[in-house]
Protein backbone atom coordinates (compact mmCIF):
# COMPACT_ATOMS: atom_id res chain seq x y z
CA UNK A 1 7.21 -61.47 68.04
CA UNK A 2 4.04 -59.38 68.50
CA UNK A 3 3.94 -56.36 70.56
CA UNK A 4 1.13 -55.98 72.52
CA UNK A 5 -0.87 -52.82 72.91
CA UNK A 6 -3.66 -52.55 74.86
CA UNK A 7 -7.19 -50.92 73.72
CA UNK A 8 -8.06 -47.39 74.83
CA UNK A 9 -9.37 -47.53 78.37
CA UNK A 10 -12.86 -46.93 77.34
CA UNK A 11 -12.95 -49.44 74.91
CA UNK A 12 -11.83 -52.06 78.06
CA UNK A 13 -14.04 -54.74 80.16
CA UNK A 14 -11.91 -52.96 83.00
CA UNK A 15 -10.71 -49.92 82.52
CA UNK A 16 -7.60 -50.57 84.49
CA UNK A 17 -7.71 -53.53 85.90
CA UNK A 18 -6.09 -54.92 89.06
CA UNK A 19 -4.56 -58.08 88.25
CA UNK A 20 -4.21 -61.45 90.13
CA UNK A 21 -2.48 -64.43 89.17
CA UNK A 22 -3.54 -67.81 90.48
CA UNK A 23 -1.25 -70.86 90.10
CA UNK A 24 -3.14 -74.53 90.47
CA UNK A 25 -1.92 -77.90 90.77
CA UNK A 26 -5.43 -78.47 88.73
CA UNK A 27 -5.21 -75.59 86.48
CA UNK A 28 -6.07 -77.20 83.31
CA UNK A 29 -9.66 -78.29 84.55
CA UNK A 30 -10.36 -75.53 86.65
CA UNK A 31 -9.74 -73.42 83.51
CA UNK A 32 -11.99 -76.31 81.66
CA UNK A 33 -14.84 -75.22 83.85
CA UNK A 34 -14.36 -71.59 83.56
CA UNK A 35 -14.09 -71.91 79.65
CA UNK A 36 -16.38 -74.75 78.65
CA UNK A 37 -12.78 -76.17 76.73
CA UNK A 38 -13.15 -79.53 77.86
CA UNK A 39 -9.47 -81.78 78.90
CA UNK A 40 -9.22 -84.69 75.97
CA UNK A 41 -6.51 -87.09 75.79
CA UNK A 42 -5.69 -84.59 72.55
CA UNK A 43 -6.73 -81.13 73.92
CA UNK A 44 -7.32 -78.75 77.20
CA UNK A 45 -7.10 -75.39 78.27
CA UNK A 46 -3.56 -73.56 78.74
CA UNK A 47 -4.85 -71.05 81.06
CA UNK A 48 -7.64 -69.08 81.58
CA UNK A 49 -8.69 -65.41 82.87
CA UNK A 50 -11.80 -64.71 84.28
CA UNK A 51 -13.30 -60.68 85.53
CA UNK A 52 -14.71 -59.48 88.90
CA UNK A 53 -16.00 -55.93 87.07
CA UNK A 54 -17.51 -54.77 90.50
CA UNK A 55 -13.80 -55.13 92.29
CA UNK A 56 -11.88 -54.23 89.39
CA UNK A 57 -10.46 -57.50 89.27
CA UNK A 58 -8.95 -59.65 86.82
CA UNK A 59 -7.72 -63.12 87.00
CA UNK A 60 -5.33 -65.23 85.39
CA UNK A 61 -5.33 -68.67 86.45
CA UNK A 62 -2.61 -71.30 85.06
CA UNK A 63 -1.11 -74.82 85.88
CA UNK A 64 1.70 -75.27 88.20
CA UNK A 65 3.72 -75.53 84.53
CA UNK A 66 3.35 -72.85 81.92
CA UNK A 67 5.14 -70.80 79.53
CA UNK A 68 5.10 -66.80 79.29
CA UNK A 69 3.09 -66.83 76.18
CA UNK A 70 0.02 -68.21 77.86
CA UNK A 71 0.71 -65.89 80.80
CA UNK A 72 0.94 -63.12 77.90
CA UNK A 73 -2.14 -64.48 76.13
CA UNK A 74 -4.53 -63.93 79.30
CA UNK A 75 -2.98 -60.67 80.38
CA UNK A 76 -4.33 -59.50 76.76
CA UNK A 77 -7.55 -60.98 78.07
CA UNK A 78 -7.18 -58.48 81.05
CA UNK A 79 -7.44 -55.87 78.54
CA UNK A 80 -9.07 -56.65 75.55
CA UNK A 81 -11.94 -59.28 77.01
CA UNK A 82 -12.54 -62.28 74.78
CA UNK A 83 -10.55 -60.75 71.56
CA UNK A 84 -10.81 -64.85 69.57
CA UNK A 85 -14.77 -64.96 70.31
């Protein structure tokens, strides 16, 4: 397991972000758009997290099925921005 820390507020996209989570029946293409990840019969987005910086919003969107890692995984988003660029 891997702790999770999150940066120094100034080093945020947000520095303290409100944070919504959004649940779709078509999760893993509306993350595809938001991404670029395209859905193959082999590959598609998990979830996804997108940023409103002027509301202080972030987003994590994820299928009606998902597991607490991916959940996990775009909460670190929240924080850190795109960290695997």
């Amino acid at each position: 397991m891997v702790r999770f820390v999150p940066l120094p507020e100034s080093q945020r996209v947000i520095a303290q972000p409100k944070i919504k989570y959004l649940v779709r029946v078509d999760g893993h293409e509306y993350c595809a758009r938001i991404t670029g990840i395209r859905v193959t019969p082999t590959s598609k987005p998990m979830a996804c997290a997108f940023w409103n910086v002027r509301r202080k919003e972030c987003t994590i969107v994820t299928p009606v099925v998902t597991g607490y890692n991916y959940l996990g995984h775009e909460l670190r988003h929240c924080f850190e921005g795109a960290f695997h660029d």
